[in-house]
C-alpha atoms as a PDB file:
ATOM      1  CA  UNK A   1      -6.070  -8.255  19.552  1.00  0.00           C
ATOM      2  CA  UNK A   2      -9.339  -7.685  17.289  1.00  0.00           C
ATOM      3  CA  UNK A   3     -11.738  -5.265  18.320  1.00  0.00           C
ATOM      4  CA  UNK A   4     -14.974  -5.578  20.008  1.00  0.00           C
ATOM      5  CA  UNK A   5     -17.561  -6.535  17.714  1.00  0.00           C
ATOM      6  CA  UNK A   6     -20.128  -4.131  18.695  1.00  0.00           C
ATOM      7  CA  UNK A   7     -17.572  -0.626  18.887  1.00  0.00           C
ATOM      8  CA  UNK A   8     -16.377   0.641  15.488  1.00  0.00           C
ATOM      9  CA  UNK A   9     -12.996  -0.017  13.694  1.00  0.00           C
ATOM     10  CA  UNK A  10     -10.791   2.970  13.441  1.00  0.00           C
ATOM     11  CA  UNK A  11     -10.708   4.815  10.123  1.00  0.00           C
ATOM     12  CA  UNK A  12      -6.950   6.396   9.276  1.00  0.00           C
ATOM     13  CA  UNK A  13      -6.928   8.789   6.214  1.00  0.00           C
ATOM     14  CA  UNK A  14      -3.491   8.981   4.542  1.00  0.00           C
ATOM     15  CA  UNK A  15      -3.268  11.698   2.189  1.00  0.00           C
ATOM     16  CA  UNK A  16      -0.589  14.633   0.891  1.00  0.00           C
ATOM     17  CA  UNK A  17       0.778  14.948  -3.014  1.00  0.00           C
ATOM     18  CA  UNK A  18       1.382  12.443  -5.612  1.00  0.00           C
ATOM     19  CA  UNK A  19       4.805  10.869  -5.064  1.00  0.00           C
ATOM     20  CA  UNK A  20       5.078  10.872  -1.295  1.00  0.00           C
ATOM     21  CA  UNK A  21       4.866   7.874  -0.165  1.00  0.00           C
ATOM     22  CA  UNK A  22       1.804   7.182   1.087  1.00  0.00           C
ATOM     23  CA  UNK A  23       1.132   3.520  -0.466  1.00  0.00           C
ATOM     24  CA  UNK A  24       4.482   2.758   0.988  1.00  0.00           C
ATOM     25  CA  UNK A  25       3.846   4.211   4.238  1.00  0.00           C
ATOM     26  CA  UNK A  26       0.119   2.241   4.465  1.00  0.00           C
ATOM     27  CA  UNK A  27       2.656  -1.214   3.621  1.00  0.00           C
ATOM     28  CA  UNK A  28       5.295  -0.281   5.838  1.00  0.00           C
ATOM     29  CA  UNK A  29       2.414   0.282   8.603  1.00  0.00           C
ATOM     30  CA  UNK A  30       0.755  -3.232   7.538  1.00  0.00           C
ATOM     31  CA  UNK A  31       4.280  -5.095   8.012  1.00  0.00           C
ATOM     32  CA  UNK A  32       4.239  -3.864  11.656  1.00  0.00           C
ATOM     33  CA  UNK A  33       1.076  -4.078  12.965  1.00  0.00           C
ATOM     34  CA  UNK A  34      -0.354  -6.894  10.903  1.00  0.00           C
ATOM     35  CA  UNK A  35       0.670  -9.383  13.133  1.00  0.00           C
ATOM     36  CA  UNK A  36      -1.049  -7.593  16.281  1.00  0.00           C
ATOM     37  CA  UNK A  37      -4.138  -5.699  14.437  1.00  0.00           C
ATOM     38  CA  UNK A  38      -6.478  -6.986  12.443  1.00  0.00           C
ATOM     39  CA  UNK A  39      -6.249  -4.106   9.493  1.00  0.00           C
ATOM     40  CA  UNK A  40      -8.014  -3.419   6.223  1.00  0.00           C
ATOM     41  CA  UNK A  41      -7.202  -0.595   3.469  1.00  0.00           C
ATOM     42  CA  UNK A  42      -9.050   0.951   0.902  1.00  0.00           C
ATOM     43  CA  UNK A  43      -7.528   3.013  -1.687  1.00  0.00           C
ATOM     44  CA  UNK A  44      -8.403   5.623  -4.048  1.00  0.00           C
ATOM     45  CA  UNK A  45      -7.237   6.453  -7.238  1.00  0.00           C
ATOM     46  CA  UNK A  46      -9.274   8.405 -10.372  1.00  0.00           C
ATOM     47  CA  UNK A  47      -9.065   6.048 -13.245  1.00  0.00           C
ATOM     48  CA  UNK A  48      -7.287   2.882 -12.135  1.00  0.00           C
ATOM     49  CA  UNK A  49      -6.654   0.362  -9.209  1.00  0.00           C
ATOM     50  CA  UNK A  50      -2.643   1.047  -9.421  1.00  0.00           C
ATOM     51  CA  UNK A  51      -1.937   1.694  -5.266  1.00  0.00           C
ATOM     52  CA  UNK A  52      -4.246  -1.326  -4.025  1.00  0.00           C
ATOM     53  CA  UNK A  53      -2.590  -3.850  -6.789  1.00  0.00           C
ATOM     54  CA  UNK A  54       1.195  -2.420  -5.327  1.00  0.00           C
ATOM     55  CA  UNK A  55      -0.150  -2.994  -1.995  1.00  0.00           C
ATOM     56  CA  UNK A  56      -1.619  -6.494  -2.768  1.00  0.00           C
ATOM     57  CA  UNK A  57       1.784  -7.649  -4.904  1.00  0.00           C
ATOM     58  CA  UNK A  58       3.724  -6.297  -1.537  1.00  0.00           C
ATOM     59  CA  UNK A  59       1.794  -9.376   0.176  1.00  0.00           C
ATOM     60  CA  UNK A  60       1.829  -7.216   3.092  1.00  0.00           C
ATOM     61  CA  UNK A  61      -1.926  -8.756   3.894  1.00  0.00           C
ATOM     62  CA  UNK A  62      -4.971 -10.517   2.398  1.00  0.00           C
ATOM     63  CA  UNK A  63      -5.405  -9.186  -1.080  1.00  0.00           C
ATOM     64  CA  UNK A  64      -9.059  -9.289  -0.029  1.00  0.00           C
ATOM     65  CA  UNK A  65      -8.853  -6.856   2.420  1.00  0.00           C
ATOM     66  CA  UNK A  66      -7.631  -4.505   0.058  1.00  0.00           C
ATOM     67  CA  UNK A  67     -10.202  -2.497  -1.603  1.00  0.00           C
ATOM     68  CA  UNK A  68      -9.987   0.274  -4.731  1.00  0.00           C
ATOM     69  CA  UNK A  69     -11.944   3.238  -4.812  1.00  0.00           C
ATOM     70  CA  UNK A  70     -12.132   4.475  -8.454  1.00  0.00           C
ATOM     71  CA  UNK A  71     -13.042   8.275  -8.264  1.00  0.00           C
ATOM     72  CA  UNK A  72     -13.268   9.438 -11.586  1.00  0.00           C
ATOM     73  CA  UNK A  73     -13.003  12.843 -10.610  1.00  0.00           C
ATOM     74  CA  UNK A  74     -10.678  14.979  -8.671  1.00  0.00           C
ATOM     75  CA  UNK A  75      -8.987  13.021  -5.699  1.00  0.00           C
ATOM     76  CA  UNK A  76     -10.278  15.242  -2.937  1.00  0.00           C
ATOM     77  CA  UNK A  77     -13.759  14.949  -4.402  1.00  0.00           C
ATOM     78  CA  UNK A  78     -14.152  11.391  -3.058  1.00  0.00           C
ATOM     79  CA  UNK A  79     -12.455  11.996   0.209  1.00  0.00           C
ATOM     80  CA  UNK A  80     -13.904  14.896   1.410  1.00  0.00           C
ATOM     81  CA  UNK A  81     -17.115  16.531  -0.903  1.00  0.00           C
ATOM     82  CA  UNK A  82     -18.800  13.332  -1.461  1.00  0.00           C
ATOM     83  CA  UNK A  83     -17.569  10.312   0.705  1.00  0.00           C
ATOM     84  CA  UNK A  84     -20.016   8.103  -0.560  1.00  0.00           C
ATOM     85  CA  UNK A  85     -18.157   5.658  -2.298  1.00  0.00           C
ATOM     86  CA  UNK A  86     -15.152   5.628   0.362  1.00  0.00           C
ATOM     87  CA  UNK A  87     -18.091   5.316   3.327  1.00  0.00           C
ATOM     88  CA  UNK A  88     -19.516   2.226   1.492  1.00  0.00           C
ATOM     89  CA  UNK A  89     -16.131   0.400   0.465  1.00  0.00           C
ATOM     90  CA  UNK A  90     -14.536   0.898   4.482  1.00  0.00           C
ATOM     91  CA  UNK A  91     -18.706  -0.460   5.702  1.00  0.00           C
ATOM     92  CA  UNK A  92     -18.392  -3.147   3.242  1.00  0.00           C
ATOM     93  CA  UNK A  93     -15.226  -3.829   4.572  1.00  0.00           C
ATOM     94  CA  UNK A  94     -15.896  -4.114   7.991  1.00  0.00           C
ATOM     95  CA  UNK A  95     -18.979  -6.005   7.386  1.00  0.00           C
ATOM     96  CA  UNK A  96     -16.722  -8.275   5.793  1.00  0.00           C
ATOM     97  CA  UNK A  97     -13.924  -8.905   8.232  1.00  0.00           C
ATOM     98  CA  UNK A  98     -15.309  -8.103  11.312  1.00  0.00           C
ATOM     99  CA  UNK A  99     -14.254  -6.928  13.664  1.00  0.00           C
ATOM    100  CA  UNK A 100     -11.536  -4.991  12.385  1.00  0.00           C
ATOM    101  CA  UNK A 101      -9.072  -3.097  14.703  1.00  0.00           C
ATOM    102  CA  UNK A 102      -7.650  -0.093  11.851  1.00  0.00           C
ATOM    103  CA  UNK A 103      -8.718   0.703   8.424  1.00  0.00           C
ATOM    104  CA  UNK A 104      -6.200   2.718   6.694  1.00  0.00           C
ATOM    105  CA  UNK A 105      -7.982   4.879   3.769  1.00  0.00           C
ATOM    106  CA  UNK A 106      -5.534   6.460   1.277  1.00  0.00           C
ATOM    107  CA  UNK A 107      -6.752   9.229  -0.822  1.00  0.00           C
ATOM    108  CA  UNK A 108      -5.134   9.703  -4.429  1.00  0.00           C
ATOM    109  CA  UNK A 109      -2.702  12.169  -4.790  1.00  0.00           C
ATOM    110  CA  UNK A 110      -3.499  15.701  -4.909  1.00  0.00           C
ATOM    111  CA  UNK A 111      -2.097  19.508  -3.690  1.00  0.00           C
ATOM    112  CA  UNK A 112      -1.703  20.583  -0.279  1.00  0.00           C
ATOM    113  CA  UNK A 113      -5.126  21.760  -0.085  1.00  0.00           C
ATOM    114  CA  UNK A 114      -6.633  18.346   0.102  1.00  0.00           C
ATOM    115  CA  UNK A 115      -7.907  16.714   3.359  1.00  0.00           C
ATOM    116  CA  UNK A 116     -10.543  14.254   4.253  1.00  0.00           C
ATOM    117  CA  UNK A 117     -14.082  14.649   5.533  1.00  0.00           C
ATOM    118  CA  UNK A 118     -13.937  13.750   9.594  1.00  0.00           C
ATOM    119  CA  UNK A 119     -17.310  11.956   8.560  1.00  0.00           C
ATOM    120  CA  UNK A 120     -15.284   9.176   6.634  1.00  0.00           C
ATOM    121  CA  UNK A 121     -12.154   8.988   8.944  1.00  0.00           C
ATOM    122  CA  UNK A 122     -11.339   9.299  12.690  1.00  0.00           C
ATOM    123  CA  UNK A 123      -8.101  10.692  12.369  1.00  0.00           C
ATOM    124  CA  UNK A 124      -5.573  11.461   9.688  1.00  0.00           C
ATOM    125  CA  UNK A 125      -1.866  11.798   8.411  1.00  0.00           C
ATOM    126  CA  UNK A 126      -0.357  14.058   5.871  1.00  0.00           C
ATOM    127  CA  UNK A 127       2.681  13.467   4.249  1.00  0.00           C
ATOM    128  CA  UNK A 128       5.470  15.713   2.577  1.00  0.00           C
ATOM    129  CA  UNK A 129       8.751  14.936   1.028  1.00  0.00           C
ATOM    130  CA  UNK A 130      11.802  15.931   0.783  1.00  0.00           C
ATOM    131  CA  UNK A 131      12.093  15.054  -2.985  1.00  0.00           C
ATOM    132  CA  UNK A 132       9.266  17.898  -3.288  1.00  0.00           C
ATOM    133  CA  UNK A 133      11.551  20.462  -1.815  1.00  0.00           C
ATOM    134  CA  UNK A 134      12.914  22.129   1.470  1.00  0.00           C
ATOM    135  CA  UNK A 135      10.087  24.921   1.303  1.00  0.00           C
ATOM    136  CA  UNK A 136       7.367  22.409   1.115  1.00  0.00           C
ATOM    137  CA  UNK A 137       6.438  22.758   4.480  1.00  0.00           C
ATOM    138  CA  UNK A 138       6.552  26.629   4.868  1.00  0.00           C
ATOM    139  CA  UNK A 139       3.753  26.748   2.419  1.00  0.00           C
ATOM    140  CA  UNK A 140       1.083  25.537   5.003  1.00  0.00           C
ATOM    141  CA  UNK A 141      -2.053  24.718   3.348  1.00  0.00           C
ATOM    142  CA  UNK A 142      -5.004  22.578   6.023  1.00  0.00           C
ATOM    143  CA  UNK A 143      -3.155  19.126   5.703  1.00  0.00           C
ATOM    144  CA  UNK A 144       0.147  20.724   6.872  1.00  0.00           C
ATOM    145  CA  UNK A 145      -0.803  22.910   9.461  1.00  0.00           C
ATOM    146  CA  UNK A 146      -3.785  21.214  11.068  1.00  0.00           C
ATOM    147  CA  UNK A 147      -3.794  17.264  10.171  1.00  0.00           C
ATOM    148  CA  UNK A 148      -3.559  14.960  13.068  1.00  0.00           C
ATOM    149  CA  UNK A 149       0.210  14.328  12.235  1.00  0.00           C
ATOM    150  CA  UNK A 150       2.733  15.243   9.616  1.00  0.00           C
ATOM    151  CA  UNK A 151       5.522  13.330   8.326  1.00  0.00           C
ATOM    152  CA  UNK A 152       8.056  14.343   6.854  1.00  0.00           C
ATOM    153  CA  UNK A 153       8.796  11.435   4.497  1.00  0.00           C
ATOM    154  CA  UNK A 154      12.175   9.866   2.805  1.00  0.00           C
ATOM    155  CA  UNK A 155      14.500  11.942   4.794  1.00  0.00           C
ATOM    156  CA  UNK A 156      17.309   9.846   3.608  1.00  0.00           C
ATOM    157  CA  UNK A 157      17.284  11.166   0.549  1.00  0.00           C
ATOM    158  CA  UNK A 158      18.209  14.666   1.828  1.00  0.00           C
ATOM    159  CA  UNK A 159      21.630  14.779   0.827  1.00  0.00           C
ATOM    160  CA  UNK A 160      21.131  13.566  -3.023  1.00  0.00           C
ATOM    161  CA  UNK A 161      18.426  16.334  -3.292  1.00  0.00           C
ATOM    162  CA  UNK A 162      19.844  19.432  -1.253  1.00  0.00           C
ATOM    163  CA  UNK A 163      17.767  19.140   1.138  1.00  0.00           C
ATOM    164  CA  UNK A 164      18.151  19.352   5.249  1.00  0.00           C
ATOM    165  CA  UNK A 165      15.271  17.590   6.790  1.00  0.00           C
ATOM    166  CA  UNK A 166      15.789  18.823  10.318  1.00  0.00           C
ATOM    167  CA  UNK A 167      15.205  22.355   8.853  1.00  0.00           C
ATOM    168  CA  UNK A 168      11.591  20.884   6.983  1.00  0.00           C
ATOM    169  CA  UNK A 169      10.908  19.235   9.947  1.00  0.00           C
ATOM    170  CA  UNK A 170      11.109  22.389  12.455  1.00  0.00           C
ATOM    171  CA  UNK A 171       9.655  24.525   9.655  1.00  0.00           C
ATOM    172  CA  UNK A 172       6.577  22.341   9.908  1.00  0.00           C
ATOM    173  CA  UNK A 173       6.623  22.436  13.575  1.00  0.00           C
ATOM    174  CA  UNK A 174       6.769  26.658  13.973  1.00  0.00           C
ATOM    175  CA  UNK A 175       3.412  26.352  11.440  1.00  0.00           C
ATOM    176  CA  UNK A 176       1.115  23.504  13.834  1.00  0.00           C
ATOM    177  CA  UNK A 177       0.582  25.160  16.652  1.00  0.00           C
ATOM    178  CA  UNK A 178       1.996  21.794  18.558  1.00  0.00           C
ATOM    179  CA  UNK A 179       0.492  19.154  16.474  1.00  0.00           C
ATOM    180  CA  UNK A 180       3.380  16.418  16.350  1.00  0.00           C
ATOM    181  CA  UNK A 181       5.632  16.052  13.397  1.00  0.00           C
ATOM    182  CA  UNK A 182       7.701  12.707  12.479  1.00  0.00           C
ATOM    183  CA  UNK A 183      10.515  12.599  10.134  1.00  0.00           C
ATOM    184  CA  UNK A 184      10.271   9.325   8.228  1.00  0.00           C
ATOM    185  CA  UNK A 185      12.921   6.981   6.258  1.00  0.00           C
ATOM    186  CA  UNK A 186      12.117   3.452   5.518  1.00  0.00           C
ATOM    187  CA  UNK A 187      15.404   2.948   6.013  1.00  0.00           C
ATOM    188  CA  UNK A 188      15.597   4.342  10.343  1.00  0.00           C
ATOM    189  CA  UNK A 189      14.137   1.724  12.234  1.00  0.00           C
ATOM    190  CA  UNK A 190      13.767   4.312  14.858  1.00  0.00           C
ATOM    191  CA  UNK A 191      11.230   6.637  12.992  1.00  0.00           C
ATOM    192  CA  UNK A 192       9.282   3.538  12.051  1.00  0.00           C
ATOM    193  CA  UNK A 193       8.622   2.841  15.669  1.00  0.00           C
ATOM    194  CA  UNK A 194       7.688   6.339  16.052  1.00  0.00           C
ATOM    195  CA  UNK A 195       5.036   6.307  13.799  1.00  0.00           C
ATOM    196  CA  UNK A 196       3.793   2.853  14.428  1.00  0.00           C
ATOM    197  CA  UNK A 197       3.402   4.355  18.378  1.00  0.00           C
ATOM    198  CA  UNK A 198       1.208   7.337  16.880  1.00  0.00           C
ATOM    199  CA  UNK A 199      -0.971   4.812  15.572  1.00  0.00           C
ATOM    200  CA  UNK A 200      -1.533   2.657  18.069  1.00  0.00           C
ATOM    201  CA  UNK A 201      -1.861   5.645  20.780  1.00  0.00           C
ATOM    202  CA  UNK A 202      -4.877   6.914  18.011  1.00  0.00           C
ATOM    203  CA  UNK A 203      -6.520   3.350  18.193  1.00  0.00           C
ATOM    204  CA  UNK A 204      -6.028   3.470  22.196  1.00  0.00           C
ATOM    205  CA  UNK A 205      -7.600   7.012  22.337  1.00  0.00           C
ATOM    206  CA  UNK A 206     -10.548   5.472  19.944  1.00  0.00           C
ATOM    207  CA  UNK A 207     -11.406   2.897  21.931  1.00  0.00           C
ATOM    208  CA  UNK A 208     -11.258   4.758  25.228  1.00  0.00           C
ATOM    209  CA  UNK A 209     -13.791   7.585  23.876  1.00  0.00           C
ATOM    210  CA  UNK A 210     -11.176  10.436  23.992  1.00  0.00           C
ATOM    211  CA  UNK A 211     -10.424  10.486  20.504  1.00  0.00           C
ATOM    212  CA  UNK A 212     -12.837  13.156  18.613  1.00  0.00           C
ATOM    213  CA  UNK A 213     -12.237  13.556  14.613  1.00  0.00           C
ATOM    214  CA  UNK A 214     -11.304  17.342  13.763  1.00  0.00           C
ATOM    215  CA  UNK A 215     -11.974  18.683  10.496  1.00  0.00           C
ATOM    216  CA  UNK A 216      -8.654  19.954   9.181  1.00  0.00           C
ATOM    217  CA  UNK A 217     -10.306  21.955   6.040  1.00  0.00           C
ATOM    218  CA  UNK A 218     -12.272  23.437   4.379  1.00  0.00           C
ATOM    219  CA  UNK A 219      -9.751  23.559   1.753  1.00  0.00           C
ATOM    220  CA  UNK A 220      -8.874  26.543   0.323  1.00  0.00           C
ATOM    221  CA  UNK A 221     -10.891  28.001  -2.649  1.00  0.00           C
ATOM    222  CA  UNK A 222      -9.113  26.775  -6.474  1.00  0.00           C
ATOM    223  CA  UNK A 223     -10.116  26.454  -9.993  1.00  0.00           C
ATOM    224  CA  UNK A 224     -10.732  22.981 -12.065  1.00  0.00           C
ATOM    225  CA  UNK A 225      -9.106  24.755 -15.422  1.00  0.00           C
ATOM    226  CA  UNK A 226      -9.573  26.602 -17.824  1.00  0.00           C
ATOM    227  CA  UNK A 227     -12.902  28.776 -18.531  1.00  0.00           C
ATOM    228  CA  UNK A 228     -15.344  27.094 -21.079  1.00  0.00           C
ATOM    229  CA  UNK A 229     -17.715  29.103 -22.961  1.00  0.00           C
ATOM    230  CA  UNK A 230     -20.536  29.917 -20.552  1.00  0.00           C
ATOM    231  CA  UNK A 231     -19.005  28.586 -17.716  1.00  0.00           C
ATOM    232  CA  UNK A 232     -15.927  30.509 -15.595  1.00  0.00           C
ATOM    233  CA  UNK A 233     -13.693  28.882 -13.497  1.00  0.00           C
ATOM    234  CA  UNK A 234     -15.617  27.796 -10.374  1.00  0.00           C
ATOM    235  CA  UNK A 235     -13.880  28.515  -7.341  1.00  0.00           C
ATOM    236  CA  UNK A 236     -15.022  26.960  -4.173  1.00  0.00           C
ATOM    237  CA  UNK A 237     -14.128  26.276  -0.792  1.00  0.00           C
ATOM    238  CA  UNK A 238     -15.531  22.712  -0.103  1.00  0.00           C
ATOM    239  CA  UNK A 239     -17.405  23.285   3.105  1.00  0.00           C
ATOM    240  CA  UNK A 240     -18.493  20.179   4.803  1.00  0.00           C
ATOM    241  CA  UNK A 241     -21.865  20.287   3.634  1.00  0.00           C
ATOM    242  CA  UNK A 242     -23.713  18.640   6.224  1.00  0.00           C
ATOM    243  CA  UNK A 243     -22.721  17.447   9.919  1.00  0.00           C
ATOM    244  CA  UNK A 244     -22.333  13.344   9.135  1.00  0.00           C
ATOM    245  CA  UNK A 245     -22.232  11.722  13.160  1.00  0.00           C
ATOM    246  CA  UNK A 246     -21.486   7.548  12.676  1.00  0.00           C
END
């Protein structure tokens, strides 16, 4: 049932490496919950609108309520050290289709560093594979250790890669302190439920007022390249540089 017009839609970030999933996992969460929520997605991508035209082709809702973000810059940039253009696209969005129950905001692929700003989302999701390799999740980083929920994505494929999911998953587990941790194949019904539960116990925690965004970050300090003339490599940590209260 659509929100209230007057409280404010819940933002999802879904973020981790290139090649994870994560435009599959925003359909696969569209399929189930379209039909009950009334959802919206922006994506983000540097250069192109690739993830919102797969999501649109997928027909898994409106093409208009399926936005682009084009970053030209770093993906983290727009999702954490200057929201502006996300902010505006998810308000424009709402404005648009109100009231909206879930926005889903998927950031462009990037390392394990990357997390969003809790000033553009409520809550978040970071996801792993198993394609990327059993140590994966022993290398921590803020998205693995401290986002809202891990999964560990396209655990079927565990046996074609040499990889044992249950292992990734508890390695995950012994490095967040609690947080919860859901091993994910498009093809287990069962761990499609899961996740569609963590969801929708976020959007009942939003609208109750016991839901309180946590920043997962700063990320860790890292270099853009290579040293120009004049210029070294500029390590920084990307401290939130303001408190940002909706």
């Amino acid at each position: 049932m659509p929100d209230s017009p007057t409280r404010r839609t819940l933002r999802l970030g879904v973020c981790g490496p290139v090649g994870t999933g994560k435009s599959s996992l925003i359909a696969m969460l569209c399929r189930e919950l379209a039909d009950r929520l009334s959802l919206g997605v922006i994506t983000n991508d540097i250069y192109t609108d690739e993830d919102a035209r797969f999501l649109r082709s997928a027909g898994v809702l409106d093409p208009a309520r399926i936005r682009a973000v084009e970053t030209g810059a770093c993906p983290h940039t727009a999702i954490r050290d200057d929201i502006t253009a996300n902010l505006m696209a998810v308000e424009d969005l709402e404005a648009d289709f109100a009231p909206l129950d879930l926005v889903l905001v998927e950031s462009g692929g990037d390392n394990l560093t990357a997390t969003f700003s809790p000033a553009l989302v409520d809550t978040q999701i970071f996801l792993i594979d198993v394609a990327g390799g059993g140590d994966v999740a022993r290398k921590g980083g803020p998205g693995i250790t401290r986002a809202d929920l891990l999964v560990v994505n396209k655990t079927d494929l565990g046996p074609y890669v040499g990889v044992d999911p249950a292992q990734m998953v508890s390695d995950a587990g012994s490095v967040r302190d609690g947080r919860p941790v859901i091993a994910l194949s498009a093809h287990d019904p069962a761990s499609i439920a899961e996740l569609v539960a963590w969801v929708i116990g976020r959007l009942a925690a939003h609208r109750d007022g016991s839901l309180h965004p946590a920043d997962p970050g700063p990320m860790a300090p890292h270099s853009h390249g290579p040293s120009h003339e004049g210029h070294g490599d500029h390590d920084h940590d990307h401290a939130l540089a303001a408190d940002h209260v909706h």
